[in-house]
N, C-alpha and C. Protein backbone atom coordinates (compact mmCIF):
# COMPACT_ATOMS: atom_id res chain seq x y z
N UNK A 1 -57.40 21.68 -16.49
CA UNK A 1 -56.94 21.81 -15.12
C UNK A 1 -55.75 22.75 -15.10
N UNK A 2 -55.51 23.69 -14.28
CA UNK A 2 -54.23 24.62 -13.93
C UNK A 2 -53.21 23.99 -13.39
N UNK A 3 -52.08 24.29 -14.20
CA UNK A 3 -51.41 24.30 -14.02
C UNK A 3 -50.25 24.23 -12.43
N UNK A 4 -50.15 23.19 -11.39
CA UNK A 4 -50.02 23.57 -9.81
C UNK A 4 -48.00 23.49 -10.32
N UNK A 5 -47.43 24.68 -9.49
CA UNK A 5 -45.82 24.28 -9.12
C UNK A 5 -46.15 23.74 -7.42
N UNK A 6 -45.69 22.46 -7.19
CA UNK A 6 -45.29 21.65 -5.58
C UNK A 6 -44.56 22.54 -4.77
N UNK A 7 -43.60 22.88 -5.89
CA UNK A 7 -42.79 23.74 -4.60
C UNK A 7 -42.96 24.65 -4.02
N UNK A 8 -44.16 25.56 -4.82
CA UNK A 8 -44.66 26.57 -3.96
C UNK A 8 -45.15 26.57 -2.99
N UNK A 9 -45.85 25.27 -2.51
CA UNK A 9 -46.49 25.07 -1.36
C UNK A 9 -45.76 24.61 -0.11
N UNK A 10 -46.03 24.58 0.96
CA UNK A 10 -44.98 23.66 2.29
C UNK A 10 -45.44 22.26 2.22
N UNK A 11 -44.71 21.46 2.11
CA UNK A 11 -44.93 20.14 2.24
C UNK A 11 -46.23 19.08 3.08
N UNK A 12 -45.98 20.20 4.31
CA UNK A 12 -47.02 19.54 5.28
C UNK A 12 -48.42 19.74 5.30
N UNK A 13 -48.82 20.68 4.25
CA UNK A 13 -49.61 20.84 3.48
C UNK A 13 -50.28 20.48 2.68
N UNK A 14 -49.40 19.22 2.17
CA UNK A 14 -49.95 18.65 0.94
C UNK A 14 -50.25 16.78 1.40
N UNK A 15 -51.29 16.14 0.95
CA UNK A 15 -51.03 15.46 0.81
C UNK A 15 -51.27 14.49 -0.31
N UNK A 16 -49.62 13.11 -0.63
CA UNK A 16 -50.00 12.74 -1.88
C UNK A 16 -50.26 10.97 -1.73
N UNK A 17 -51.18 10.91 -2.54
CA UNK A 17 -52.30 9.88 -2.48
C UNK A 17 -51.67 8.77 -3.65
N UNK A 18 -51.20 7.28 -3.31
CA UNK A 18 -50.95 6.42 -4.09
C UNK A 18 -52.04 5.22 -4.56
N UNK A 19 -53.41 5.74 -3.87
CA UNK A 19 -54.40 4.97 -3.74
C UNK A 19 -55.38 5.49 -4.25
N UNK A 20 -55.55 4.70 -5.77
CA UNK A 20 -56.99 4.84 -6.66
C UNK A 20 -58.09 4.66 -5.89
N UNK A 21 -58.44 3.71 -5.29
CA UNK A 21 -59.66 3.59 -4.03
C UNK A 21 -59.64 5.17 -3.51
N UNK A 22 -58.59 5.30 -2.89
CA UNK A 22 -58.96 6.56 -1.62
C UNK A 22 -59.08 7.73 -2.51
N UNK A 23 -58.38 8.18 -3.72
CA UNK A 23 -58.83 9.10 -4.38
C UNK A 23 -59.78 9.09 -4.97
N UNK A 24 -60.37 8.08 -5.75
CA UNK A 24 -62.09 8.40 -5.53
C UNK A 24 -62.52 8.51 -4.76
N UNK A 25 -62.86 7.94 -3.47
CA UNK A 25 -63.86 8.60 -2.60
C UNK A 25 -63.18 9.48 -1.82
N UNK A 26 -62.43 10.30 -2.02
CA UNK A 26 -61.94 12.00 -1.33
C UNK A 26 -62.53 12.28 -2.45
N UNK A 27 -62.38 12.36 -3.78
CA UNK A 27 -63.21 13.13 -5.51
C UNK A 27 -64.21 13.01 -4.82
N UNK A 28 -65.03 12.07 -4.70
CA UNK A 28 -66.67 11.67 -4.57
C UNK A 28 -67.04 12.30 -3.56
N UNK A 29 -66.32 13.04 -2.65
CA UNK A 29 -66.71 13.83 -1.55
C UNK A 29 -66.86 15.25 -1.89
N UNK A 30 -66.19 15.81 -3.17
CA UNK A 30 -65.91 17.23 -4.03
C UNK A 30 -65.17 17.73 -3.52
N UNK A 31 -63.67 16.50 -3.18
CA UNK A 31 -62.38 17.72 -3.26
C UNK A 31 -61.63 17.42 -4.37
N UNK A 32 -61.13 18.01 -5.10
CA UNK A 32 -60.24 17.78 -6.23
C UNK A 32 -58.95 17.52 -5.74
N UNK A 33 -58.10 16.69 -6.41
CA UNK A 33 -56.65 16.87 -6.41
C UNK A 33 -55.96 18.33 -7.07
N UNK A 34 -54.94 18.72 -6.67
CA UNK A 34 -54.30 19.30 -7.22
C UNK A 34 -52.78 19.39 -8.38
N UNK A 35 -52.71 18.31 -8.32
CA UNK A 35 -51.92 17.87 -9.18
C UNK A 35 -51.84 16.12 -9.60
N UNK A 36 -51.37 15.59 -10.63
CA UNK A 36 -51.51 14.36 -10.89
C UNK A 36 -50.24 13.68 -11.49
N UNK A 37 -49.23 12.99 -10.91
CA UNK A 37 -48.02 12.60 -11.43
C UNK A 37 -48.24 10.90 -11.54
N UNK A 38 -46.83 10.55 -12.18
CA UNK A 38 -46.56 8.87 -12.65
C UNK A 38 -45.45 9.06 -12.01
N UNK A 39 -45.39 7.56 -10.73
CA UNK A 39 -44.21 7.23 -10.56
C UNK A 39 -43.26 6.06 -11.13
N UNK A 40 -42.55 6.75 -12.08
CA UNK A 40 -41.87 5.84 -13.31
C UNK A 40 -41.39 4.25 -12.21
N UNK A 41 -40.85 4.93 -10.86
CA UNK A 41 -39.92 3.34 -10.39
C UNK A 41 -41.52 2.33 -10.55
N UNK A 42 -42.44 2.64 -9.64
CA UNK A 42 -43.67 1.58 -9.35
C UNK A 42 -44.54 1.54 -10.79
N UNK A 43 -44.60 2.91 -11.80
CA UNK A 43 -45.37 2.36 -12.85
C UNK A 43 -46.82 2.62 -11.88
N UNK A 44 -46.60 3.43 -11.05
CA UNK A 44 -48.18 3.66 -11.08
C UNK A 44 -48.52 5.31 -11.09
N UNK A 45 -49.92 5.98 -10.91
CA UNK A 45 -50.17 7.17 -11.06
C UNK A 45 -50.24 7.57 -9.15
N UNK A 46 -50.12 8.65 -9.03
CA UNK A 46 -50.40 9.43 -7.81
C UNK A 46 -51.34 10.64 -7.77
N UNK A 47 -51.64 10.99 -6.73
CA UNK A 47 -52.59 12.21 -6.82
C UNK A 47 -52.20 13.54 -5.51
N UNK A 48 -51.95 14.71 -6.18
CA UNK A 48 -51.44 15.82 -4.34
C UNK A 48 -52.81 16.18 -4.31
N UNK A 49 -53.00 16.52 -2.87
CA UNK A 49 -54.19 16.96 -2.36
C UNK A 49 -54.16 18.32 -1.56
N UNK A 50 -54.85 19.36 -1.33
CA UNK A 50 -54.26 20.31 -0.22
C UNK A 50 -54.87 19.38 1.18
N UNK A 51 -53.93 19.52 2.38
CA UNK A 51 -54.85 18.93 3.66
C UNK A 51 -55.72 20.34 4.16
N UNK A 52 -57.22 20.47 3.44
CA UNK A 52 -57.91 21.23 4.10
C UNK A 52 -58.47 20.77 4.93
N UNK A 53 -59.89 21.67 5.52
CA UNK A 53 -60.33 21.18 6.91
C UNK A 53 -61.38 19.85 6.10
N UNK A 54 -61.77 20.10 4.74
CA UNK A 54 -63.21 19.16 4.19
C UNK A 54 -62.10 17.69 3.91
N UNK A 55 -61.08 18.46 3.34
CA UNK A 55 -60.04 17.00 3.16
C UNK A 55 -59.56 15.40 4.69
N UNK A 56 -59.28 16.41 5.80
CA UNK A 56 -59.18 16.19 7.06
C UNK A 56 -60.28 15.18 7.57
N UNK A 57 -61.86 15.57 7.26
CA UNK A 57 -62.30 15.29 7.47
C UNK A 57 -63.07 13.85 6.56
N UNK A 58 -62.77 13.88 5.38
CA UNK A 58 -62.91 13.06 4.03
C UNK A 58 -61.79 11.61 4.94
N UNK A 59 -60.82 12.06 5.23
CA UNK A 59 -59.56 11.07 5.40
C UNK A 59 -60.13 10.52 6.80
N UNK A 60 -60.73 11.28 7.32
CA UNK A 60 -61.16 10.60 8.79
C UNK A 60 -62.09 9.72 9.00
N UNK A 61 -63.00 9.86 7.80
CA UNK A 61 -64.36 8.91 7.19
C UNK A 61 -63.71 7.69 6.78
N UNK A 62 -62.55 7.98 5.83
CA UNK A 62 -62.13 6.67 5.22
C UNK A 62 -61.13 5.72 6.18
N UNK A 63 -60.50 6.67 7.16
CA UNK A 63 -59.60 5.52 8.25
C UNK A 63 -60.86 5.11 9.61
N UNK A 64 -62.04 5.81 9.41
CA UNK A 64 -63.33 4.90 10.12
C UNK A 64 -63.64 4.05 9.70
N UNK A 65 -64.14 3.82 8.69
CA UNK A 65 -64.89 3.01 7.48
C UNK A 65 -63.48 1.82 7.38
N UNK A 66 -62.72 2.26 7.57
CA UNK A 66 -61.31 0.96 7.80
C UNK A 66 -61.52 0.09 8.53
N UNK A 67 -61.52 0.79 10.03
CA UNK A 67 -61.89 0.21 11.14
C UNK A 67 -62.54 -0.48 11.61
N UNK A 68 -63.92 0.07 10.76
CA UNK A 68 -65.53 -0.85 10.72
C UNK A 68 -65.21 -1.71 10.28
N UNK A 69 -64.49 -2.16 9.30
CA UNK A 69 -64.78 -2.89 8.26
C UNK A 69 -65.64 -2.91 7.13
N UNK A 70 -65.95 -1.05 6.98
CA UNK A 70 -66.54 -1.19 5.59
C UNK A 70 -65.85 -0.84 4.48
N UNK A 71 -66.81 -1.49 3.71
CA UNK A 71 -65.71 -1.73 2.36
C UNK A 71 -65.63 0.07 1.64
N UNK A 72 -64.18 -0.04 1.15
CA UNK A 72 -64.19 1.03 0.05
C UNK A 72 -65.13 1.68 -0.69
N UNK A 73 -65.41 2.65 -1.91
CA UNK A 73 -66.34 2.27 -2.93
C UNK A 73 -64.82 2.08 -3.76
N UNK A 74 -65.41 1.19 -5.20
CA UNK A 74 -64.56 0.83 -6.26
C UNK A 74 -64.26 1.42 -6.93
C-alpha cells in the first residue's frame, strides 16, 4: 500500500472510520481506505477514507440499513 501524508489533504475531505463493521462493508463495496492508524489512548485501529461520490453513497446505504434495522455484515 502507498504510502498517504493526511496533511496534504483538507480535512473535510477525509473521512476517518473507528468502526471495523462499517469499514468492511465500505471495503466490500471496493473503496479502499487510504490510510490505517492505532489510537494508542482507546487501543483500537482506525481507517481515513477519501469522501468520494461511491464513498457518499456506500455511507448512505449503511445509515439506511441502520434505520431499517438491518443488520451489519460481520
Amino acid at each position: 500500500m502507498k504510502t498517504v501524508n493526511l496533511n496534504d489533504f483538507n480535512k473535510d475531505f477525509l473521512f476517518f472510520c473507528y468502526s471495523g463493521k462499517l469499514k468492511r462493508f465500505i471495503v466490500k463495496k471496493g473503496i479502499q481506505y487510504i490510510s490505517k492508524g492505532f489510537n494508542f489512548k482507546t487501543k483500537k485501529d482506525y481507517w481515513v477514507f477519501i469522501r468520494s461520490n461511491n464513498f457518499i453513497f456506500a455511507l448512505e446505504e449503511w445509515n439506511n440499513n441502520a434505520k431499517e434495522g438491518i443488520k451489519a455484515i460481520n
